[in-house]
PDB file of N, CA and C in Angstrom:
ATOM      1  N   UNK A   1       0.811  -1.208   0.000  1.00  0.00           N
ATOM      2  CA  UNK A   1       0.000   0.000   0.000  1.00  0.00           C
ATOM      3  C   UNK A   1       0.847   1.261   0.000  1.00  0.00           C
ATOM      4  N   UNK A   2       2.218   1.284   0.575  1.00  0.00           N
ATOM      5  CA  UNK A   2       3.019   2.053   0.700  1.00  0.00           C
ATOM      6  C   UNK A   2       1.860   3.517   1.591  1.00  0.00           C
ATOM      7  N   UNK A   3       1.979   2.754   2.650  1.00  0.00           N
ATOM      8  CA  UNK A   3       1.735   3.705   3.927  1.00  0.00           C
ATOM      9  C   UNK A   3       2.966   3.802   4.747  1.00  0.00           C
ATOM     10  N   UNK A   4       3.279   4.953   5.490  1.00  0.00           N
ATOM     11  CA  UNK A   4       4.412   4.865   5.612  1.00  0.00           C
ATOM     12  C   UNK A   4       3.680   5.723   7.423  1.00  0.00           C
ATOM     13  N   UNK A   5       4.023   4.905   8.279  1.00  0.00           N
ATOM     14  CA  UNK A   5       3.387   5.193   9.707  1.00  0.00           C
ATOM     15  C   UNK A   5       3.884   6.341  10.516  1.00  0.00           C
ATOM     16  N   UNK A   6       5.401   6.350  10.302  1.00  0.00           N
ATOM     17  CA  UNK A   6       6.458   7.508  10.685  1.00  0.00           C
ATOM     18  C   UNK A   6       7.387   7.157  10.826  1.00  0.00           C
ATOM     19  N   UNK A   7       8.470   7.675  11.649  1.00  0.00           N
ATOM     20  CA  UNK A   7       9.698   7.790  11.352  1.00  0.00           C
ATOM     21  C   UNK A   7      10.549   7.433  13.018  1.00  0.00           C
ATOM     22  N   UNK A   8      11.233   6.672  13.406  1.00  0.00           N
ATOM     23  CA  UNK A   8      11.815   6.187  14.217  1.00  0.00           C
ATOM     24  C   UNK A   8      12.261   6.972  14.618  1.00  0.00           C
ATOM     25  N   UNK A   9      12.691   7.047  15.982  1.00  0.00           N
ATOM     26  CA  UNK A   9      13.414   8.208  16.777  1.00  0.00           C
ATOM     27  C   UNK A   9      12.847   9.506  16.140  1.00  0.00           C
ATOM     28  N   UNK A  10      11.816   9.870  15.519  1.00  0.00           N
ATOM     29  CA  UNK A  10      11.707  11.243  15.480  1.00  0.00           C
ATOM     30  C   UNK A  10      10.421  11.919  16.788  1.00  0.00           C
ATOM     31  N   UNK A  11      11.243  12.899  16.837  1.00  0.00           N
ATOM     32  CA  UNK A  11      10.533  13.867  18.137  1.00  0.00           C
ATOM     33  C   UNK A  11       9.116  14.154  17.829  1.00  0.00           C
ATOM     34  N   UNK A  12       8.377  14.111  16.549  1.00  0.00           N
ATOM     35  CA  UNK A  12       6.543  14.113  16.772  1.00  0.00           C
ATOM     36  C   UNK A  12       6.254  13.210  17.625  1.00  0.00           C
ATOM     37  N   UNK A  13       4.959  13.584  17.615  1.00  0.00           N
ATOM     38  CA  UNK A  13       3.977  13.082  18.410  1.00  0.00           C
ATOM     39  C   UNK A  13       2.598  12.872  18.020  1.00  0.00           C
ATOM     40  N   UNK A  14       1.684  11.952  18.270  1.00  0.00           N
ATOM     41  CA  UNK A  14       0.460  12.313  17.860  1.00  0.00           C
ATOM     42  C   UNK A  14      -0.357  13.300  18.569  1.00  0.00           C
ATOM     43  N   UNK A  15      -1.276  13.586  17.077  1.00  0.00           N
ATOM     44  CA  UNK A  15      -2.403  14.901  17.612  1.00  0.00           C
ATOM     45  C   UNK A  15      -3.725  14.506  17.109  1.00  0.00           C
ATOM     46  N   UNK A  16      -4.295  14.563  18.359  1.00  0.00           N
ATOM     47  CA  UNK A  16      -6.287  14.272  17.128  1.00  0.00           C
ATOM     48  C   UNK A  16      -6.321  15.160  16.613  1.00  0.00           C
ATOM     49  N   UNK A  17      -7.093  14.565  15.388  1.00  0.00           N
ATOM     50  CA  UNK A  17      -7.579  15.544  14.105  1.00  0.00           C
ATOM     51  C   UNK A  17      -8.319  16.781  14.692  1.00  0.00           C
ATOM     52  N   UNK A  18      -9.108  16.330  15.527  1.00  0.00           N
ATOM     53  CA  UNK A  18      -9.784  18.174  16.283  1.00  0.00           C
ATOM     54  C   UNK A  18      -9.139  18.568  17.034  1.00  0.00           C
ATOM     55  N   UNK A  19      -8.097  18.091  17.579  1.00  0.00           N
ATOM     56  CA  UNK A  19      -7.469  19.359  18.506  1.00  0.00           C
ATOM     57  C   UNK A  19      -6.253  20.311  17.026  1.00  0.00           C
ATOM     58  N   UNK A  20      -5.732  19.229  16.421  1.00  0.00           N
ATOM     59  CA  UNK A  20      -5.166  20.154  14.854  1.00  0.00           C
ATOM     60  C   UNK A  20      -6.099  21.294  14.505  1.00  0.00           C
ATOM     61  N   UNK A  21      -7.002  20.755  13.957  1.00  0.00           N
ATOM     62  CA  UNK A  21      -8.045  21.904  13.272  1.00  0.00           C
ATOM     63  C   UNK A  21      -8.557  22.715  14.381  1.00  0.00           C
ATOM     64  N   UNK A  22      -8.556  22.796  15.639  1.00  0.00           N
ATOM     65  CA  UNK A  22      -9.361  23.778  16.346  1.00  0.00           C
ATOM     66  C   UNK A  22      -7.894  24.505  16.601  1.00  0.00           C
ATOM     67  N   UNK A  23      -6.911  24.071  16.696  1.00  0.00           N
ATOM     68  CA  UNK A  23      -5.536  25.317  16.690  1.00  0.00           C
ATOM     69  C   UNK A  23      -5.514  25.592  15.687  1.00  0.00           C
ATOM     70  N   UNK A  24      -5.731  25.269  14.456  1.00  0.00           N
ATOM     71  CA  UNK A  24      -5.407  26.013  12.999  1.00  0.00           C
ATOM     72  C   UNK A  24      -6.295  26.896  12.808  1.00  0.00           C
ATOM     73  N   UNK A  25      -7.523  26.548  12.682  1.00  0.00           N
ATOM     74  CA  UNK A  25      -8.861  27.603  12.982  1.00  0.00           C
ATOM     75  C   UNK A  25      -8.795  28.746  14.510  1.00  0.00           C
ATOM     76  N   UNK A  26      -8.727  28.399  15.194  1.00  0.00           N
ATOM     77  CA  UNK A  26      -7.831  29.703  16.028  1.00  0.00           C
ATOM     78  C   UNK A  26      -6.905  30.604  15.986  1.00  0.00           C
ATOM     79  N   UNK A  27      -5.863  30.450  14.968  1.00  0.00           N
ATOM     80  CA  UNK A  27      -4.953  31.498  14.695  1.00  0.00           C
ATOM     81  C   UNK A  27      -5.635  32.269  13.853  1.00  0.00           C
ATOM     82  N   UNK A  28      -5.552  33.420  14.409  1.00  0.00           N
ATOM     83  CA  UNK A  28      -5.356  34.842  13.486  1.00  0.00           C
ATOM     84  C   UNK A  28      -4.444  34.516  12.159  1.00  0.00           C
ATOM     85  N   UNK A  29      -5.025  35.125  11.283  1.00  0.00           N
ATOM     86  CA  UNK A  29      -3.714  35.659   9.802  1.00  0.00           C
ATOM     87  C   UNK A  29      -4.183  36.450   9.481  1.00  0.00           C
ATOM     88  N   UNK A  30      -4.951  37.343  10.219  1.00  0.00           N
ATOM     89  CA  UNK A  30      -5.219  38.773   9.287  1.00  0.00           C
ATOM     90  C   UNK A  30      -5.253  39.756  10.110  1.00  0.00           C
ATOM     91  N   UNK A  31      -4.257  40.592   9.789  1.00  0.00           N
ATOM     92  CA  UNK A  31      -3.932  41.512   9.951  1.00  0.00           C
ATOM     93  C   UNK A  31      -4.711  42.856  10.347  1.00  0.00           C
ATOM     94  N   UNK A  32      -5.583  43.295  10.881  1.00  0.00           N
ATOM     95  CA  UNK A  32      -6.226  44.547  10.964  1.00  0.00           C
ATOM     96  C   UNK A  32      -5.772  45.780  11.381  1.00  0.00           C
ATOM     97  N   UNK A  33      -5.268  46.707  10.898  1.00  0.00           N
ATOM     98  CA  UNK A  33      -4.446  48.140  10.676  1.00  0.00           C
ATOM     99  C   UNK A  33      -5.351  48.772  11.821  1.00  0.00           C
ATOM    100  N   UNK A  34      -6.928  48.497  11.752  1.00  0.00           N
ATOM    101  CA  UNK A  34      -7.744  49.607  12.647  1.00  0.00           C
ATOM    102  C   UNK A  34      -7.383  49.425  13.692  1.00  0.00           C
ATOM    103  N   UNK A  35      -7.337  48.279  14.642  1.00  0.00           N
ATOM    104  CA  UNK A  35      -6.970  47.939  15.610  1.00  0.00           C
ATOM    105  C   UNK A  35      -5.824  48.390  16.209  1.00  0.00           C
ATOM    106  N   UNK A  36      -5.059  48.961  15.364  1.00  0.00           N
ATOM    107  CA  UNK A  36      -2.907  49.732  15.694  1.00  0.00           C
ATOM    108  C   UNK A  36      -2.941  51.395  15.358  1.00  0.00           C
ATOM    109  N   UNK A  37      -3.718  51.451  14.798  1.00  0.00           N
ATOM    110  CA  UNK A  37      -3.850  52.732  14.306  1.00  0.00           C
ATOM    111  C   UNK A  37      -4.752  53.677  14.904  1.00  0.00           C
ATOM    112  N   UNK A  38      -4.069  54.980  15.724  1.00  0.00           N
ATOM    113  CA  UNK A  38      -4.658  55.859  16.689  1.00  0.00           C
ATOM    114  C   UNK A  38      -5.690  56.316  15.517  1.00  0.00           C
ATOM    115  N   UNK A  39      -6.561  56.760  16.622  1.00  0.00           N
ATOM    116  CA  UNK A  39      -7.382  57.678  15.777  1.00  0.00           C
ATOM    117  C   UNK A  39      -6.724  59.237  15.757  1.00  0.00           C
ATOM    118  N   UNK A  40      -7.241  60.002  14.420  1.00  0.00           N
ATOM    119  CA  UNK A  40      -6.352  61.023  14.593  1.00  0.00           C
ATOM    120  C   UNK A  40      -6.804  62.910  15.757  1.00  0.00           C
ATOM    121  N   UNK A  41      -6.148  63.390  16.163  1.00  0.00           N
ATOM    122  CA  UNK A  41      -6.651  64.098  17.015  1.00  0.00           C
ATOM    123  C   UNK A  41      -7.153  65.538  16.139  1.00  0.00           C
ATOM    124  N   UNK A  42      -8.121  66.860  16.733  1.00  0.00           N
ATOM    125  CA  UNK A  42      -8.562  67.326  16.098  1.00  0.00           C
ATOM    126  C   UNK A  42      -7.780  68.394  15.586  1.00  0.00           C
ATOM    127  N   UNK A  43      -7.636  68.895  14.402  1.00  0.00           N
ATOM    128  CA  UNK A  43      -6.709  69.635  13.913  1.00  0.00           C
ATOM    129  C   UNK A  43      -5.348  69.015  14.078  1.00  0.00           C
ATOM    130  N   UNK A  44      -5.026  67.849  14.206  1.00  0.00           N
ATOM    131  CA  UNK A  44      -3.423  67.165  13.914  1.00  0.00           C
ATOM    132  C   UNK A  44      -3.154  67.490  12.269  1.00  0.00           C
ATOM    133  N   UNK A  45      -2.095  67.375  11.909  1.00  0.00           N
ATOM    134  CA  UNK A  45      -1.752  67.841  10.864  1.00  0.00           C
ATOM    135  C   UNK A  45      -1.374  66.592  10.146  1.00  0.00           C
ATOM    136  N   UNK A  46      -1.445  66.459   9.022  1.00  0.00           N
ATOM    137  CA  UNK A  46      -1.124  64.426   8.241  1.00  0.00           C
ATOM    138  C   UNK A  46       0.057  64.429   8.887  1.00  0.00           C
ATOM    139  N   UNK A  47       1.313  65.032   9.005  1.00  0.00           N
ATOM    140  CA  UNK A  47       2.676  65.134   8.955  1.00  0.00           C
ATOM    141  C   UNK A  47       2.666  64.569  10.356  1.00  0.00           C
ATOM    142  N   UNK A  48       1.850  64.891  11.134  1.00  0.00           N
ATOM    143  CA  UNK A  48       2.533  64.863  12.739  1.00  0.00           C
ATOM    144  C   UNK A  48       1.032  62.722  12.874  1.00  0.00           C
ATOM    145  N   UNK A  49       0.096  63.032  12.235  1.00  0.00           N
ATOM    146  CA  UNK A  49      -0.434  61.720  12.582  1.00  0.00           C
ATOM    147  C   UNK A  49      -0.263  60.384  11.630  1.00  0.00           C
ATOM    148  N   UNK A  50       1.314  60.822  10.837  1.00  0.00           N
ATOM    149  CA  UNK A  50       1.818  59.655  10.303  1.00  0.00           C
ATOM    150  C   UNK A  50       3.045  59.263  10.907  1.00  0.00           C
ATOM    151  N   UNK A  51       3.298  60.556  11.511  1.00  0.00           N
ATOM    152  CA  UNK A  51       4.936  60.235  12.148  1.00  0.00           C
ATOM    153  C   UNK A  51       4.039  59.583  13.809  1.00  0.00           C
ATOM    154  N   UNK A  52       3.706  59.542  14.128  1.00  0.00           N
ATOM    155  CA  UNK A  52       2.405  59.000  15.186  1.00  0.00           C
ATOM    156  C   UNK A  52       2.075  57.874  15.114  1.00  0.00           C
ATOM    157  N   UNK A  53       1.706  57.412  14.025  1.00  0.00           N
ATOM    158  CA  UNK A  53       0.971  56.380  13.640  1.00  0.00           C
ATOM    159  C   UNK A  53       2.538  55.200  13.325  1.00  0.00           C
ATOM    160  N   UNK A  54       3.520  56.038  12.441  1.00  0.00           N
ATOM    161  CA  UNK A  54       4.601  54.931  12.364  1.00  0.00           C
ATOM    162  C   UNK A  54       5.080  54.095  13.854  1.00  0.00           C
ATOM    163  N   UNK A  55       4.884  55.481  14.537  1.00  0.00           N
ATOM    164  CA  UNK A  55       6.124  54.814  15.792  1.00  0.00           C
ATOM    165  C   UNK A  55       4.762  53.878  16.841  1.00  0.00           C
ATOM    166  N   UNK A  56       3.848  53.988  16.602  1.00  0.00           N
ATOM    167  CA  UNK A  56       2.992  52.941  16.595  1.00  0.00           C
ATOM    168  C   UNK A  56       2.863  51.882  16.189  1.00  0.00           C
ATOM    169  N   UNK A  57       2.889  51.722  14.916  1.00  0.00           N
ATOM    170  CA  UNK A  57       2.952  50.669  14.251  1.00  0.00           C
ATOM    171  C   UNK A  57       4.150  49.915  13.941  1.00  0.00           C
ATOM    172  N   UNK A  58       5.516  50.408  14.226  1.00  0.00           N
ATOM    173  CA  UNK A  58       6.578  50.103  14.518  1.00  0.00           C
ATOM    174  C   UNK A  58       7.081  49.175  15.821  1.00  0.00           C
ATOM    175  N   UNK A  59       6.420  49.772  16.882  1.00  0.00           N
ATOM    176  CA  UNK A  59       6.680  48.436  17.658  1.00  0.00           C
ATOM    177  C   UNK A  59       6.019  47.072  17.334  1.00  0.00           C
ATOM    178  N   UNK A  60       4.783  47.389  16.928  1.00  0.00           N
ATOM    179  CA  UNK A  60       4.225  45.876  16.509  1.00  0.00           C
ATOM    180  C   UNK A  60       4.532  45.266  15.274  1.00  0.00           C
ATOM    181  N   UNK A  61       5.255  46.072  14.771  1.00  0.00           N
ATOM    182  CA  UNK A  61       6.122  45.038  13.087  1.00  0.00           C
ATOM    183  C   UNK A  61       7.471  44.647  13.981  1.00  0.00           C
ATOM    184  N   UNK A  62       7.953  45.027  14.617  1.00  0.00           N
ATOM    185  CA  UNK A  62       8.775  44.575  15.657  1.00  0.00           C
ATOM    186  C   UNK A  62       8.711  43.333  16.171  1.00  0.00           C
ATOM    187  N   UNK A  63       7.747  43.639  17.004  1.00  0.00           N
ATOM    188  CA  UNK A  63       6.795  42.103  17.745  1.00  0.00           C
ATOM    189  C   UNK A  63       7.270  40.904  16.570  1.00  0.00           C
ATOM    190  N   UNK A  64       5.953  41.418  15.769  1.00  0.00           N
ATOM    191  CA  UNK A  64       5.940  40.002  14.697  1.00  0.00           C
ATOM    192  C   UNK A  64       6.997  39.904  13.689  1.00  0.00           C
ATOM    193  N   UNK A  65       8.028  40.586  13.580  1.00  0.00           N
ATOM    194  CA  UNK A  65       9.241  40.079  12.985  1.00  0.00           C
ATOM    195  C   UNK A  65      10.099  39.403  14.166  1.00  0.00           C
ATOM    196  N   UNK A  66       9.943  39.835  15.207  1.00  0.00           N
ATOM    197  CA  UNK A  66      10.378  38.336  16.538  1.00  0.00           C
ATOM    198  C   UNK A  66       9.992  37.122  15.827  1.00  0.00           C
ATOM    199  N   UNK A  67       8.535  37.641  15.992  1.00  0.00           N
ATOM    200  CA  UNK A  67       7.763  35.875  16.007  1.00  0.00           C
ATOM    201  C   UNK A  67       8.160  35.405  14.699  1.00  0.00           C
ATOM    202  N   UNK A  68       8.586  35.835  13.997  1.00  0.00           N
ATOM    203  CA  UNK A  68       8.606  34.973  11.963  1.00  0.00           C
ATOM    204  C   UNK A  68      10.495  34.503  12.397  1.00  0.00           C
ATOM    205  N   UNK A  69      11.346  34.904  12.766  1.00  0.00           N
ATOM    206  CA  UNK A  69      12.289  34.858  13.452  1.00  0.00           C
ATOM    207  C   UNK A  69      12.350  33.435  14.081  1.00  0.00           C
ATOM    208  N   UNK A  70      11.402  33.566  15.147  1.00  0.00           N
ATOM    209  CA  UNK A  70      11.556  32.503  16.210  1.00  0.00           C
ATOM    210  C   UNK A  70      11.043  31.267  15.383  1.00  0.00           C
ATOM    211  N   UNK A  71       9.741  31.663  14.426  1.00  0.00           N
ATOM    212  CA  UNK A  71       9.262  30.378  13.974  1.00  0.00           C
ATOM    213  C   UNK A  71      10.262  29.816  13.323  1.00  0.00           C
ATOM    214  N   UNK A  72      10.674  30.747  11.965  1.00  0.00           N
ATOM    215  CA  UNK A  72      11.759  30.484  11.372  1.00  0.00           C
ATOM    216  C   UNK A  72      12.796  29.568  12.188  1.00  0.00           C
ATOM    217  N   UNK A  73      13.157  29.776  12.837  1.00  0.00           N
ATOM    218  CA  UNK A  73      14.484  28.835  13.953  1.00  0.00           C
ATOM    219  C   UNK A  73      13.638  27.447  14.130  1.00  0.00           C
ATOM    220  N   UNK A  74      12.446  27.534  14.791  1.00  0.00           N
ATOM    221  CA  UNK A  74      11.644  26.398  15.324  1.00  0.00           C
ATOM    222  C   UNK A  74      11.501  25.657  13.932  1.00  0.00           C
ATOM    223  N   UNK A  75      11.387  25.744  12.599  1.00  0.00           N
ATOM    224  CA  UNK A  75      10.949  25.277  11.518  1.00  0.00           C
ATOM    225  C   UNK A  75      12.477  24.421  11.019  1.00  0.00           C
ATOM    226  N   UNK A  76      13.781  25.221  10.897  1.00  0.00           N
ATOM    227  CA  UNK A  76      14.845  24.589  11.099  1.00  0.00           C
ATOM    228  C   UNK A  76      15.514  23.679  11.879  1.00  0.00           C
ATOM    229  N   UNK A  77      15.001  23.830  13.314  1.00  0.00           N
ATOM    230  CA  UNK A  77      15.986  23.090  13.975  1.00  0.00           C
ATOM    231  C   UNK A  77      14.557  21.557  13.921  1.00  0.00           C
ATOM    232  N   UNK A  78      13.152  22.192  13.343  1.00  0.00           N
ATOM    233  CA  UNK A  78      12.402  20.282  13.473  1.00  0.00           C
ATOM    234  C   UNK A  78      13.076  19.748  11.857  1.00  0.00           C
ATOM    235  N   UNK A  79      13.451  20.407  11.094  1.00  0.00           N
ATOM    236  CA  UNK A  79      13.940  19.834   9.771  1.00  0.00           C
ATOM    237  C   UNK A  79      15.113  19.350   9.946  1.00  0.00           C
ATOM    238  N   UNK A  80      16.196  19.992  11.015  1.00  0.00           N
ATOM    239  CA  UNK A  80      17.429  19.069  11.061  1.00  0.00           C
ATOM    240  C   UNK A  80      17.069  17.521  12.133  1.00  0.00           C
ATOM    241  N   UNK A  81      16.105  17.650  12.627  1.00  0.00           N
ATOM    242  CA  UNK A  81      15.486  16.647  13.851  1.00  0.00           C
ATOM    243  C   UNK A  81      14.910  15.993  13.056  1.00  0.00           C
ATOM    244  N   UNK A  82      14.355  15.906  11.977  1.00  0.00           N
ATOM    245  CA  UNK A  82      13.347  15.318  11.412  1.00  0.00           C
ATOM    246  C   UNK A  82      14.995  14.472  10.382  1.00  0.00           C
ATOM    247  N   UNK A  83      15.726  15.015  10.094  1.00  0.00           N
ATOM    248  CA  UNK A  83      16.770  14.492   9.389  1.00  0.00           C
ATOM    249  C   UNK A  83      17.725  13.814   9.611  1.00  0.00           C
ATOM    250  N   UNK A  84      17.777  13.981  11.178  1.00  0.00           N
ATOM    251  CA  UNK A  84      18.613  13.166  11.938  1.00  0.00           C
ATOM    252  C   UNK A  84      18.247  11.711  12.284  1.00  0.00           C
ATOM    253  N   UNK A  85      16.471  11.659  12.703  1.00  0.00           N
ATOM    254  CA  UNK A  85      15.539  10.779  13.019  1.00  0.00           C
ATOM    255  C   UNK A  85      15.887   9.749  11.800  1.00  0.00           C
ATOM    256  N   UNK A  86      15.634  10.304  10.335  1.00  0.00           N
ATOM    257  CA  UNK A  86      15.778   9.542   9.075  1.00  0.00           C
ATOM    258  C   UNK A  86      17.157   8.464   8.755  1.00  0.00           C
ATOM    259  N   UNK A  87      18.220   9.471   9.012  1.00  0.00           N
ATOM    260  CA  UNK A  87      19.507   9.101   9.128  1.00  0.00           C
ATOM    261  C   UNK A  87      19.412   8.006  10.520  1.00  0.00           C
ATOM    262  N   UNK A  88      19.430   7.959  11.536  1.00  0.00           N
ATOM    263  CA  UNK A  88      19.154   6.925  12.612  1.00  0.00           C
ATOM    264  C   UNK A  88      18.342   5.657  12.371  1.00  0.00           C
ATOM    265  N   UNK A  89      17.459   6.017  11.543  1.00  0.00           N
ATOM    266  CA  UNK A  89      16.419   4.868  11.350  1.00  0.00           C
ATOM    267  C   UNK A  89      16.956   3.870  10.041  1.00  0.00           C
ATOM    268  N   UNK A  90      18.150   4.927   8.928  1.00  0.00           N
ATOM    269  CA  UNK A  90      19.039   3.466   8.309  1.00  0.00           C
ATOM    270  C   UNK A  90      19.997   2.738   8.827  1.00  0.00           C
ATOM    271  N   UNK A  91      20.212   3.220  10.073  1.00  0.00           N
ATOM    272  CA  UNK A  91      21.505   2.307  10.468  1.00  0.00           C
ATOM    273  C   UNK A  91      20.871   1.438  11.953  1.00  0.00           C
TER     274      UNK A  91
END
């Protein structure tokens, strides 16, 4: 049939199918600007409620360039784990 069950010595684990899909369906991926973005005050001038609005929105592109960062690392070090597992399981 060439089912292939998994992989020896590798660090997964099982997950029920609904606890997968109720964390995948729980993450956010969209982005909403309204939510970061002051409202502007009366008579502010564009100049002063964009330079406002950047250093606002600057810490939180901050934030989530951490997190793409960290995933990034977490995504590498299960691909060298996942490669090591492979390599272990021919010998």
């Amino acid at each position: 049939m060439g089912i292939e069950r998994g992989i020896k010595f590798s660090p997964a684990r099982h997950q029920k199918i609904r606890q997968y899909y109720t964390a995948v369906n729980s993450q956010e991926t969209v982005l909403d600007l309204n939510l970061w973005l002051p409202e502007p005050e009366p008579e502010e001038t564009a100049t002063n409620y964009r330079s406002k609005s950047i250093a606002l929105l600057q810490t939180g592109s901050d934030a989530i360039n951490q997190m793409l960062a960290e995933r990034q690392r977490a995504v590498t070090q299960q691909e060298l784990e996942r490669e090591k597992a492979i390599l272990a399981q021919k010998y």
